[in-house]
PDB file of N, CA and C in Angstrom:
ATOM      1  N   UNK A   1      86.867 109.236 121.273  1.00  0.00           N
ATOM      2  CA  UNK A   1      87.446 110.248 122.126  1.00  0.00           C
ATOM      3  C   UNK A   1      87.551 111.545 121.343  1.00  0.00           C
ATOM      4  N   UNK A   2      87.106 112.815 122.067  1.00  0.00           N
ATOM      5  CA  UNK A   2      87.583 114.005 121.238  1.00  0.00           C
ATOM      6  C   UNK A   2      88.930 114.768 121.259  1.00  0.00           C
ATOM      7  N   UNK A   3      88.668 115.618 120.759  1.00  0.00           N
ATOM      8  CA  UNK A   3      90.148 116.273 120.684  1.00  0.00           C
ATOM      9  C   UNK A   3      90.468 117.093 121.989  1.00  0.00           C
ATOM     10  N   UNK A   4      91.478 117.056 122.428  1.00  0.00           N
ATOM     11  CA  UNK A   4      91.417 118.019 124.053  1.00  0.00           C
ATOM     12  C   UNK A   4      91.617 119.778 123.449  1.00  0.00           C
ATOM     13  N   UNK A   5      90.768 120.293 123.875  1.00  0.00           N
ATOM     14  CA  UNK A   5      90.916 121.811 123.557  1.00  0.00           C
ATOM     15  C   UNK A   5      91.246 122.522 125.185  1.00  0.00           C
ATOM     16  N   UNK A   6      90.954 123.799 125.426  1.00  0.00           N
ATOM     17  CA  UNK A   6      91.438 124.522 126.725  1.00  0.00           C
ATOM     18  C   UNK A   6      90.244 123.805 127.924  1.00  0.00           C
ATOM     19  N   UNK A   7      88.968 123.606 127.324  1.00  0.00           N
ATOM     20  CA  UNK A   7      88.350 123.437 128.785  1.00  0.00           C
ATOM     21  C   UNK A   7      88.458 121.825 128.879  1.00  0.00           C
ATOM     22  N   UNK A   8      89.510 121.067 127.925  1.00  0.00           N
ATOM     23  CA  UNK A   8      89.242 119.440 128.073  1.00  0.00           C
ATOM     24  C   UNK A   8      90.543 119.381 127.739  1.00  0.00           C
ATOM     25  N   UNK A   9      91.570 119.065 128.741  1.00  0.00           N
ATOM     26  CA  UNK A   9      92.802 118.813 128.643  1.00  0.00           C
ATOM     27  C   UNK A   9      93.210 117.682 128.019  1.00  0.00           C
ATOM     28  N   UNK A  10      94.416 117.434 127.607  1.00  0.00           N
ATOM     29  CA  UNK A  10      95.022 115.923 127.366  1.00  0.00           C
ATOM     30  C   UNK A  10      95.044 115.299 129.046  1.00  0.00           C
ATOM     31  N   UNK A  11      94.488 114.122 127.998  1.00  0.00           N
ATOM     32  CA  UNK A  11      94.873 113.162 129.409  1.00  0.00           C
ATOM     33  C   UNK A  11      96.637 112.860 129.712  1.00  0.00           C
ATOM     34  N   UNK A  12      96.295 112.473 130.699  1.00  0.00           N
ATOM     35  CA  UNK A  12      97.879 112.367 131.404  1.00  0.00           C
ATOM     36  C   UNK A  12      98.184 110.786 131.436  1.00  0.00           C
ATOM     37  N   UNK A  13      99.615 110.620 130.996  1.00  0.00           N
ATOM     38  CA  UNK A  13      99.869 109.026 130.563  1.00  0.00           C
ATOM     39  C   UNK A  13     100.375 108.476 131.926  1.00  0.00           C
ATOM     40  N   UNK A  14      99.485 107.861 132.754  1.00  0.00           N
ATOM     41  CA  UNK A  14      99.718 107.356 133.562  1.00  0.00           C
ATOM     42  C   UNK A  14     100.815 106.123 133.879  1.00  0.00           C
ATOM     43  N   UNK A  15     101.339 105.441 132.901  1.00  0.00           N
ATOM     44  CA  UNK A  15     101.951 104.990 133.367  1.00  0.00           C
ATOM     45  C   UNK A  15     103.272 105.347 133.495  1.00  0.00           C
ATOM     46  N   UNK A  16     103.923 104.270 134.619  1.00  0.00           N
ATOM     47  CA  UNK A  16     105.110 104.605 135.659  1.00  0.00           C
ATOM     48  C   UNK A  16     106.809 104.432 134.627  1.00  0.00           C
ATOM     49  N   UNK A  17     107.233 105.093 134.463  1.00  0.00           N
ATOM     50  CA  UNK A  17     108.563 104.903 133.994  1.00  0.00           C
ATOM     51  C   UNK A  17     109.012 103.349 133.784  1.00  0.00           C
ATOM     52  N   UNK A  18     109.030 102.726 134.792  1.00  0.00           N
ATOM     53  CA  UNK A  18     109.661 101.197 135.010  1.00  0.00           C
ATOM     54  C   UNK A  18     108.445  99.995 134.575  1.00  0.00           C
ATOM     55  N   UNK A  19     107.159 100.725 133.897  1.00  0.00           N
ATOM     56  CA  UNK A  19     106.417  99.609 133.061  1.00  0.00           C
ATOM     57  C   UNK A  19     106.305 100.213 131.742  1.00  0.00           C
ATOM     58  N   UNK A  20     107.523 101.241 131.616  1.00  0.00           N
ATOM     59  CA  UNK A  20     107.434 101.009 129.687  1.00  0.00           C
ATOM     60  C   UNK A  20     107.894  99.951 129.678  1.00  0.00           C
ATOM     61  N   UNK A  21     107.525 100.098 127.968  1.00  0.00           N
ATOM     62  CA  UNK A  21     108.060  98.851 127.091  1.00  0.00           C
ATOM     63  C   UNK A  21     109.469  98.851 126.698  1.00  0.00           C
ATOM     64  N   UNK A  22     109.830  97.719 126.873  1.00  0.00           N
ATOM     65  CA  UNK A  22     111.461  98.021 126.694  1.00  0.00           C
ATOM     66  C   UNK A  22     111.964  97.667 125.537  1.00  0.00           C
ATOM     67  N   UNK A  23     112.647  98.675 124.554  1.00  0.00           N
ATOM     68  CA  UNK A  23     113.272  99.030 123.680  1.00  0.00           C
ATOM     69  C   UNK A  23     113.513  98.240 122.973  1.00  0.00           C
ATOM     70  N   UNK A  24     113.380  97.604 121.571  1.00  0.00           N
ATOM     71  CA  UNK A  24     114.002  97.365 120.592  1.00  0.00           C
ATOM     72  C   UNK A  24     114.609  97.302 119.699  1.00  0.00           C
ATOM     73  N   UNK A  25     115.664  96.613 119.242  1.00  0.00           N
ATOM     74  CA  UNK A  25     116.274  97.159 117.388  1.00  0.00           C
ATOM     75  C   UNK A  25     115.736  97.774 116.598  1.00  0.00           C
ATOM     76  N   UNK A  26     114.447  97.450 116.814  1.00  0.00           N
ATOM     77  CA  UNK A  26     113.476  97.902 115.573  1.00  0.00           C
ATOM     78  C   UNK A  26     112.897  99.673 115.981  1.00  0.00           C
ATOM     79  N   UNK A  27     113.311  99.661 117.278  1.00  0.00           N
ATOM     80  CA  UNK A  27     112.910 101.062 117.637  1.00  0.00           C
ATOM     81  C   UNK A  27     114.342 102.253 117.464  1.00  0.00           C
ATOM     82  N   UNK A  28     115.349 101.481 117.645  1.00  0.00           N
ATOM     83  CA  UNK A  28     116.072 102.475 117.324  1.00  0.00           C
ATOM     84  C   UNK A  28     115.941 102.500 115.816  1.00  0.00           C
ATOM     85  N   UNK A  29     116.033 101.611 115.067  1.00  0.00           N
ATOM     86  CA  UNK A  29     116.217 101.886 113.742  1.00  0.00           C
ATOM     87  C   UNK A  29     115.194 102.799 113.015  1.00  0.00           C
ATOM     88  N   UNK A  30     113.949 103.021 114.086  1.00  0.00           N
ATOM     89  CA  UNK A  30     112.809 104.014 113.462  1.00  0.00           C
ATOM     90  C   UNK A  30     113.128 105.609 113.455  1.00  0.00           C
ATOM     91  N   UNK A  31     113.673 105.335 114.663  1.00  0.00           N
ATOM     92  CA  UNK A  31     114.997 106.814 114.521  1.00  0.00           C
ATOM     93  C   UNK A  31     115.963 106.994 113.814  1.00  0.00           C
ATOM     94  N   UNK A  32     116.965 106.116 113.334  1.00  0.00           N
ATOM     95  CA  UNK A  32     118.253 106.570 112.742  1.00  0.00           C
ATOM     96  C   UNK A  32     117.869 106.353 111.052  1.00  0.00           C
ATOM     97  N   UNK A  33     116.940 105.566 111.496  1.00  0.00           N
ATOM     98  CA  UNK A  33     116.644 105.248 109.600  1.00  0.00           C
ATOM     99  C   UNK A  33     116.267 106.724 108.984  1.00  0.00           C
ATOM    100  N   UNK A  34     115.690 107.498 109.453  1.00  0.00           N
ATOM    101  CA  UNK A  34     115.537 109.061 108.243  1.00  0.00           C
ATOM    102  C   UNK A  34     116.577 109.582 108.835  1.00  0.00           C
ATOM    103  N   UNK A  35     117.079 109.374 109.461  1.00  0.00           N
ATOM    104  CA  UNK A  35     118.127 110.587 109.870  1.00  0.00           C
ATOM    105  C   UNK A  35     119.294 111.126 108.649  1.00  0.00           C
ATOM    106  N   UNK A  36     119.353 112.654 108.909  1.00  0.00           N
ATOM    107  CA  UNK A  36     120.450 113.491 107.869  1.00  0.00           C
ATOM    108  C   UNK A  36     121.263 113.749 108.658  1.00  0.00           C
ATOM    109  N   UNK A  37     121.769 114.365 108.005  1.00  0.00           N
ATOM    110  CA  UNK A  37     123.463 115.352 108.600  1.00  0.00           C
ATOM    111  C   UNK A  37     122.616 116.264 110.056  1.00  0.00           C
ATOM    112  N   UNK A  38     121.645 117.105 109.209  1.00  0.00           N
ATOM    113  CA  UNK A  38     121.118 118.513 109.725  1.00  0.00           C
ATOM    114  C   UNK A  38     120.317 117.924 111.352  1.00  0.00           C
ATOM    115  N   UNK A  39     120.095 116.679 111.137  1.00  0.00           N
ATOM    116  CA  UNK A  39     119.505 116.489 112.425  1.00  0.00           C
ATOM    117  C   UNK A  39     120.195 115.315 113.230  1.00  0.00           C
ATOM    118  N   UNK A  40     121.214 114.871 112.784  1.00  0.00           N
ATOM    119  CA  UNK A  40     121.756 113.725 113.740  1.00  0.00           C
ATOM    120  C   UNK A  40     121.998 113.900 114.992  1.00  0.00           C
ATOM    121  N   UNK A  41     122.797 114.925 115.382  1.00  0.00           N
ATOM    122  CA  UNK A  41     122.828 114.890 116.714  1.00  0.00           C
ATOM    123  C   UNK A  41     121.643 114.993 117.783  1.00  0.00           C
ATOM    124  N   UNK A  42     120.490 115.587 116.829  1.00  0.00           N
ATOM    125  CA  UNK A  42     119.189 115.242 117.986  1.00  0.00           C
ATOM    126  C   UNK A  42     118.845 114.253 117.953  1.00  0.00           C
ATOM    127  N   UNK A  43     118.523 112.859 116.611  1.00  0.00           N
ATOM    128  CA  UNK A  43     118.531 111.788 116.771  1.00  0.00           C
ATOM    129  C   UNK A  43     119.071 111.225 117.490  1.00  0.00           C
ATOM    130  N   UNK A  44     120.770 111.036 117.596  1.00  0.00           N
ATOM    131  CA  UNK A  44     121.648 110.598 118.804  1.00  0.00           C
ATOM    132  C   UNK A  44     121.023 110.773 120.183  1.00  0.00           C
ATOM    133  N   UNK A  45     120.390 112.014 120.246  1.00  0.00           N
ATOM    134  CA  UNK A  45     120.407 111.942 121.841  1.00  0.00           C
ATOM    135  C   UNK A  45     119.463 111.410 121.947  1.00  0.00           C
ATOM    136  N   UNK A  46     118.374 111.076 121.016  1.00  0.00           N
ATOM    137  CA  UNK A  46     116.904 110.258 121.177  1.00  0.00           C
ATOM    138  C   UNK A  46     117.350 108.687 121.736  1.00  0.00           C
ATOM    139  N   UNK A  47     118.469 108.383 120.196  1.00  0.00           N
ATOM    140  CA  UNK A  47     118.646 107.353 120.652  1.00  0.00           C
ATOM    141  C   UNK A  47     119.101 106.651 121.848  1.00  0.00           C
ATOM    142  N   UNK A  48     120.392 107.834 122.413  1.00  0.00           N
ATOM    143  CA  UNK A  48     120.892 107.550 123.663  1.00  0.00           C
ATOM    144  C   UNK A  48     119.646 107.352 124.764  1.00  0.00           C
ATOM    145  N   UNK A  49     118.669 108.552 125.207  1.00  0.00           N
ATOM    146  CA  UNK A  49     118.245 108.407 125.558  1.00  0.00           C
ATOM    147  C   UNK A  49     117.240 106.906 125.730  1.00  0.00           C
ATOM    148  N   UNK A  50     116.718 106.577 124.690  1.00  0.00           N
ATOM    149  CA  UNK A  50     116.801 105.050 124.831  1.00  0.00           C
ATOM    150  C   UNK A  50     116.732 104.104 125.218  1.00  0.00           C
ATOM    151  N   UNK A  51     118.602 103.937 125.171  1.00  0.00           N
ATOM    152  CA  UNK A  51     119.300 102.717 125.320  1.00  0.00           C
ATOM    153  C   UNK A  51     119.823 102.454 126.868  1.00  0.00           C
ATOM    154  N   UNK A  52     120.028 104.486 127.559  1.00  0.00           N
ATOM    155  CA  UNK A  52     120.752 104.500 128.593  1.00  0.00           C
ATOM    156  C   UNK A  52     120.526 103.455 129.517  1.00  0.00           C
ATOM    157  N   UNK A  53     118.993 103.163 129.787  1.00  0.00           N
ATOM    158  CA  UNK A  53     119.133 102.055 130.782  1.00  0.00           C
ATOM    159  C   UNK A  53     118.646 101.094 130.856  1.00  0.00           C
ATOM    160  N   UNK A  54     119.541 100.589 129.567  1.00  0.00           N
ATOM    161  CA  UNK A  54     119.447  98.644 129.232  1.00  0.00           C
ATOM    162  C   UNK A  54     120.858  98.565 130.159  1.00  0.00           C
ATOM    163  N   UNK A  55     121.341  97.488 130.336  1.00  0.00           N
ATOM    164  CA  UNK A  55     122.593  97.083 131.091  1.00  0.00           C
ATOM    165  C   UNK A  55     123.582  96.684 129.734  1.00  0.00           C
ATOM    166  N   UNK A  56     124.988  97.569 129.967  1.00  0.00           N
ATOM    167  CA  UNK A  56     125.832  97.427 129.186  1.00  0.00           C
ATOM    168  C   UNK A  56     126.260  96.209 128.251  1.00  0.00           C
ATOM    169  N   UNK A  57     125.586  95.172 128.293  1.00  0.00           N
ATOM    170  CA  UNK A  57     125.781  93.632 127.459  1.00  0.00           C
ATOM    171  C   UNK A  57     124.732  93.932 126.792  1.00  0.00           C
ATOM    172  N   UNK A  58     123.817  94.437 127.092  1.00  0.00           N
ATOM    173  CA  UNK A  58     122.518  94.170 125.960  1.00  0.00           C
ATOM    174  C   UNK A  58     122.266  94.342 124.580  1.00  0.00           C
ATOM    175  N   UNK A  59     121.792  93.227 124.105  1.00  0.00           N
ATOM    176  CA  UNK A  59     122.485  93.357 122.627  1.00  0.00           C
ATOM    177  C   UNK A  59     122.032  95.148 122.047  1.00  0.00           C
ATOM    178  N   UNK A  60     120.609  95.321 122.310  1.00  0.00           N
ATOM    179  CA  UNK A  60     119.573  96.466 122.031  1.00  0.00           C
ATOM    180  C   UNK A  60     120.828  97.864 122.043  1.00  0.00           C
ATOM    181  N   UNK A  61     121.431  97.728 123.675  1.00  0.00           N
ATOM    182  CA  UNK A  61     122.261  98.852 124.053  1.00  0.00           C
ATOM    183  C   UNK A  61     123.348  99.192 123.457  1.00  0.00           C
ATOM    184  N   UNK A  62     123.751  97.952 122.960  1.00  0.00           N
ATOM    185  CA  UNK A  62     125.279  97.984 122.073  1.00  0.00           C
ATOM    186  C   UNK A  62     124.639  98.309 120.451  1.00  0.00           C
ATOM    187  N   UNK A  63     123.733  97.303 119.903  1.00  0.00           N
ATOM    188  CA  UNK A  63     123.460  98.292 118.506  1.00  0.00           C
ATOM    189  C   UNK A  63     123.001  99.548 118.576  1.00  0.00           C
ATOM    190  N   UNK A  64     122.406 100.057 119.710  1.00  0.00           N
ATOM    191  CA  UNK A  64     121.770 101.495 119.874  1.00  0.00           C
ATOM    192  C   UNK A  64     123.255 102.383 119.877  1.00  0.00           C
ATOM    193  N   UNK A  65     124.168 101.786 120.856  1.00  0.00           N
ATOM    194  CA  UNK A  65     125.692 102.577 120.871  1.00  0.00           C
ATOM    195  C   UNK A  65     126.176 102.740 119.305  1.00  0.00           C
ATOM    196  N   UNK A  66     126.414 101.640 118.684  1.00  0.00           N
ATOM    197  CA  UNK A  66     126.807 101.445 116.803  1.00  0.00           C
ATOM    198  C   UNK A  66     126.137 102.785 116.500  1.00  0.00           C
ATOM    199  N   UNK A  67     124.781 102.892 116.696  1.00  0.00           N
ATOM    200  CA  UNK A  67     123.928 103.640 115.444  1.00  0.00           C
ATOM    201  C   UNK A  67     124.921 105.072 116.184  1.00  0.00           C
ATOM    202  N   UNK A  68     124.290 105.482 117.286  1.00  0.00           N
ATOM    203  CA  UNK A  68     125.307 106.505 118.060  1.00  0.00           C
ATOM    204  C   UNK A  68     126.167 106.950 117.111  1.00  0.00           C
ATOM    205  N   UNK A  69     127.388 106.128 117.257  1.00  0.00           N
ATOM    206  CA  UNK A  69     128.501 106.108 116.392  1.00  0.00           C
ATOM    207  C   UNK A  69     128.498 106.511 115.089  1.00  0.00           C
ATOM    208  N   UNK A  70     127.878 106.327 114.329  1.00  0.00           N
ATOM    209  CA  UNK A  70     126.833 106.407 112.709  1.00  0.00           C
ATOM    210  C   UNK A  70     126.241 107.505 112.978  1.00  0.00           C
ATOM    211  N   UNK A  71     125.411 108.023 113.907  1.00  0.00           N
ATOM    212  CA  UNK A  71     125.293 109.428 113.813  1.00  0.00           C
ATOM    213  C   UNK A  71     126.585 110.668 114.425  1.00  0.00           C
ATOM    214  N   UNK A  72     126.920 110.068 114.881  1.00  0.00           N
ATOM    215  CA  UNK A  72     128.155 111.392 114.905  1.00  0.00           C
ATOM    216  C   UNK A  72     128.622 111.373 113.444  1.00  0.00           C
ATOM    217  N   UNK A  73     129.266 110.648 112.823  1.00  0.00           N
ATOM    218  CA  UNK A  73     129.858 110.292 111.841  1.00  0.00           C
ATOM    219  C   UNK A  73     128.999 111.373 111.059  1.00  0.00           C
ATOM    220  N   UNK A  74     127.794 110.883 110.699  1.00  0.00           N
ATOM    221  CA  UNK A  74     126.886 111.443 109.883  1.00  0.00           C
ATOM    222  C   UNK A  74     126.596 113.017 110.293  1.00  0.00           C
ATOM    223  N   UNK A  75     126.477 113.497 111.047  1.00  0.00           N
ATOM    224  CA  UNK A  75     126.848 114.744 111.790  1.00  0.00           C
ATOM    225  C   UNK A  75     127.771 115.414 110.821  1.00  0.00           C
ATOM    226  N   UNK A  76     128.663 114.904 110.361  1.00  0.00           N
ATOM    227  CA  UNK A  76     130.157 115.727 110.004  1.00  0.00           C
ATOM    228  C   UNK A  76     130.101 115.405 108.156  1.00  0.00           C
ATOM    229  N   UNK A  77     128.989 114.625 108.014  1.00  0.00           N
ATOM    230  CA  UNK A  77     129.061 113.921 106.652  1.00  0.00           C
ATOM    231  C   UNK A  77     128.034 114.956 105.711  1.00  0.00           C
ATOM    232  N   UNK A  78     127.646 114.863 104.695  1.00  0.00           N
ATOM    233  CA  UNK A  78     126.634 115.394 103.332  1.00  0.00           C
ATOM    234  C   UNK A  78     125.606 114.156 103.621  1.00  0.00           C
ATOM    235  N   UNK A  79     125.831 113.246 104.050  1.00  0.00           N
ATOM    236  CA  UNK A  79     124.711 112.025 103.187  1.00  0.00           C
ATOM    237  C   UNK A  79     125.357 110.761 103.804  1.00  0.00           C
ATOM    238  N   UNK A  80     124.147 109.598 104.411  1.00  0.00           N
ATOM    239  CA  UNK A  80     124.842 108.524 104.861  1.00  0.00           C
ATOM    240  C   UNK A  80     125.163 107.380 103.798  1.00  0.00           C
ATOM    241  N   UNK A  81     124.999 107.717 102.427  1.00  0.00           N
ATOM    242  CA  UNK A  81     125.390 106.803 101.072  1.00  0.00           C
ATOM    243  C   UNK A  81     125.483 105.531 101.519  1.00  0.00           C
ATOM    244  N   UNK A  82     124.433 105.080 102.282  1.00  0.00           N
ATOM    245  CA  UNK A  82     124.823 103.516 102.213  1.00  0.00           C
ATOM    246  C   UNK A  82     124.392 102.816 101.128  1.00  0.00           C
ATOM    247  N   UNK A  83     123.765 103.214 100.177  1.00  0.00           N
ATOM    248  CA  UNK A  83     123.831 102.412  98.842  1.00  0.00           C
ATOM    249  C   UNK A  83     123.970 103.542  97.707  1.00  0.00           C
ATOM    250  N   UNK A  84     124.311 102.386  96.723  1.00  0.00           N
ATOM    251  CA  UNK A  84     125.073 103.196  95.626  1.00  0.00           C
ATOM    252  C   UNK A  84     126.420 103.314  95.677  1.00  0.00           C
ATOM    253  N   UNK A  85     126.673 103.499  94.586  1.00  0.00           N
ATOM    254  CA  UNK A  85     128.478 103.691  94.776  1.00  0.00           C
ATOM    255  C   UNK A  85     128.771 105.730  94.713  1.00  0.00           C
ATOM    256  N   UNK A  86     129.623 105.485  95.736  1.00  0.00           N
ATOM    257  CA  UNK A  86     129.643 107.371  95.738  1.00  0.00           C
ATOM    258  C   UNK A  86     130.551 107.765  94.661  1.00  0.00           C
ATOM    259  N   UNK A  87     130.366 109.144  94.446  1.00  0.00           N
ATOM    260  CA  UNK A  87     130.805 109.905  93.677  1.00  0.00           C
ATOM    261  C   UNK A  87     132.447 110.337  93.860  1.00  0.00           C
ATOM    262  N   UNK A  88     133.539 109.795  92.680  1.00  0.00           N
ATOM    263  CA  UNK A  88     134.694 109.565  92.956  1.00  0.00           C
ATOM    264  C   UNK A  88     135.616 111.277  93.347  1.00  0.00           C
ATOM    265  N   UNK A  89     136.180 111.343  94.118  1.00  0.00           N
ATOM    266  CA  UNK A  89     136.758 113.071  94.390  1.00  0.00           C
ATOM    267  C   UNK A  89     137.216 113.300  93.026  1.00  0.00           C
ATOM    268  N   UNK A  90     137.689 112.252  91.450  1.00  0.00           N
ATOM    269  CA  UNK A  90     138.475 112.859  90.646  1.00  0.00           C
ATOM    270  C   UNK A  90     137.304 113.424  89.649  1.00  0.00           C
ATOM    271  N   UNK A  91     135.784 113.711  90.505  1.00  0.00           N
ATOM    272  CA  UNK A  91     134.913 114.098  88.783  1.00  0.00           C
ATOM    273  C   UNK A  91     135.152 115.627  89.011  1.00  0.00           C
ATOM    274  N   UNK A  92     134.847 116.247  87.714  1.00  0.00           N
ATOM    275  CA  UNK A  92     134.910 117.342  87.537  1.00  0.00           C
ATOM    276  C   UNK A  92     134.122 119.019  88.243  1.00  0.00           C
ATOM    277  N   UNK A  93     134.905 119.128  89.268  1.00  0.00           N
ATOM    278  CA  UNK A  93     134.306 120.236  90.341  1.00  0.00           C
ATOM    279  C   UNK A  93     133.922 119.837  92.159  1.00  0.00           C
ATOM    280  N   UNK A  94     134.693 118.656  92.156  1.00  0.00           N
ATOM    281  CA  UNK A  94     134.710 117.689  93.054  1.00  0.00           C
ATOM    282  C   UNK A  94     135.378 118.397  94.206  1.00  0.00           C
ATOM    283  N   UNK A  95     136.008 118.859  93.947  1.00  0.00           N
ATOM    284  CA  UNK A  95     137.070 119.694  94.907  1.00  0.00           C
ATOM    285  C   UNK A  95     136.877 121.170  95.155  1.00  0.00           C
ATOM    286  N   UNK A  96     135.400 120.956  94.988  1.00  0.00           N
ATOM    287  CA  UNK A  96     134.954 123.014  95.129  1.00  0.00           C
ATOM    288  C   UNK A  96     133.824 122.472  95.917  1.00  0.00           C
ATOM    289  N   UNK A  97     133.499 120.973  96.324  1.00  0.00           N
ATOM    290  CA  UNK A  97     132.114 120.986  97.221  1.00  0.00           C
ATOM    291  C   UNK A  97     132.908 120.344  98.665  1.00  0.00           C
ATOM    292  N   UNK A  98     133.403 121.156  99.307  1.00  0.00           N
ATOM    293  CA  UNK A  98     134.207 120.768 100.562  1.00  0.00           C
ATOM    294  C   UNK A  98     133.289 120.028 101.624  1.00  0.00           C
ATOM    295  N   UNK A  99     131.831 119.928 101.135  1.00  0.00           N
ATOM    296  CA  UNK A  99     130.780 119.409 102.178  1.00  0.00           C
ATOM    297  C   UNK A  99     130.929 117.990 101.842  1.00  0.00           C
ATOM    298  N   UNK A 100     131.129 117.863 100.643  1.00  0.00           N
ATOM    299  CA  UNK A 100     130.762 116.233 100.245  1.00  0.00           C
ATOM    300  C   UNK A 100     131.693 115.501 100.906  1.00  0.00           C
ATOM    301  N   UNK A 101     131.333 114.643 101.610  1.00  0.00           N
ATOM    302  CA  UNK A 101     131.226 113.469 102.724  1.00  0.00           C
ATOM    303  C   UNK A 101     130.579 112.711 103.093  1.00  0.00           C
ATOM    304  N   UNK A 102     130.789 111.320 102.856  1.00  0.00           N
ATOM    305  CA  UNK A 102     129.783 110.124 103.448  1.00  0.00           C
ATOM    306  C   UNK A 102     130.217 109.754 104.892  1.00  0.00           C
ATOM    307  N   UNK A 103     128.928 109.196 105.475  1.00  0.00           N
ATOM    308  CA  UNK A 103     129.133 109.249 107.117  1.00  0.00           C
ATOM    309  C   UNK A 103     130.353 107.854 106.935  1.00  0.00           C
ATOM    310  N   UNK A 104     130.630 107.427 106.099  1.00  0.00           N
ATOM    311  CA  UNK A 104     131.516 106.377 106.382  1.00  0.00           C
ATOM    312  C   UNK A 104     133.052 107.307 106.245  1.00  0.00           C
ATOM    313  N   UNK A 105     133.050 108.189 105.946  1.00  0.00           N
ATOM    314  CA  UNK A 105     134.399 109.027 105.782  1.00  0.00           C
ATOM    315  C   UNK A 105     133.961 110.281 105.686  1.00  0.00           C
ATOM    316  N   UNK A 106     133.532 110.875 107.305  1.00  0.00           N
ATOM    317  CA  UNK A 106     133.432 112.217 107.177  1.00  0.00           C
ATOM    318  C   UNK A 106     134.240 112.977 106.870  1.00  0.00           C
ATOM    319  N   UNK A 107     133.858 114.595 107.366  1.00  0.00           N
ATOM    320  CA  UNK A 107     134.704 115.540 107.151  1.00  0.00           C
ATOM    321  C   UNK A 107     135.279 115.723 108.509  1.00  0.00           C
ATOM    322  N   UNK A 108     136.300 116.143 108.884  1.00  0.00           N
ATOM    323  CA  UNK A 108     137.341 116.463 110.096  1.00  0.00           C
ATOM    324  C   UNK A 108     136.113 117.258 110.783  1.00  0.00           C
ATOM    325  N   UNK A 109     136.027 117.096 112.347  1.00  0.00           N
ATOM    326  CA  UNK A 109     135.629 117.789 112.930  1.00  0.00           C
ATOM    327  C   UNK A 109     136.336 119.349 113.407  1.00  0.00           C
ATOM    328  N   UNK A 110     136.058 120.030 113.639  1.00  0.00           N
ATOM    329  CA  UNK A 110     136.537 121.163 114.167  1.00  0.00           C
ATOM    330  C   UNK A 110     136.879 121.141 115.476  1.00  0.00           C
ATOM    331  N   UNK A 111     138.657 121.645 115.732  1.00  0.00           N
ATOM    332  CA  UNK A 111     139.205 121.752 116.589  1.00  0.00           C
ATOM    333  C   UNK A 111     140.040 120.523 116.791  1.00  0.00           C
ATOM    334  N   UNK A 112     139.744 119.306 115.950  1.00  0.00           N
ATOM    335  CA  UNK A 112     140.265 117.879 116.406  1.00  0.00           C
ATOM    336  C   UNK A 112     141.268 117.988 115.646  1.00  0.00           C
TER     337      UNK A 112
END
């Protein structure tokens, strides 16, 4: 197949909304796994988007909700440090980087 330029359009993905493929763990995690601070909340809405219409028991919908959760968090955080041991507030100049925050203990949101 070639490349579509102006006189050879992209083809159009014919299929119907209700014969995608339906969502897996492994698909959200292809999203939240690079995710930073600087882009979580567009991840989130990827992910939401998603999950929205699995039916509320589904296991897929509820870990897709978790990660959710993990990206707000991370939103407000420096870094999601899930490995390694983080850097203790008593080292020296610790208290002049007001950003540093792991998504497991962000920083206060604004206005809350």
């Amino acid at each position: 197949m070639t490349e579509p330029t102006e006189r050879q359009p992209m083809p159009v993905d014919d299929v119907l909304p209700e014969a995608r493929v339906r969502p897996t763990i492994d698909d959200v995690d292809e999203l939240v796994g690079p995710a930073t601070p600087h882009f979580a909340m567009q991840i989130r809405a990827r992910v939401r988007a998603l999950v929205r219409d699995l039916p509320a028991d589904d296991p897929v919908r509820r870990y897709g909700e978790e990660q959710i959760e993990l990206l707000e968090r991370l939103a407000f955080a420096s870094s999601k440090a899930e490995e390694g041991p983080v850097e203790p507030a008593t080292r020296a100049g610790w208290d002049q980087l007001p950003s540093h925050a792991t998504a497991a203990e962000p920083q206060a949101r604004p206005g809350v």
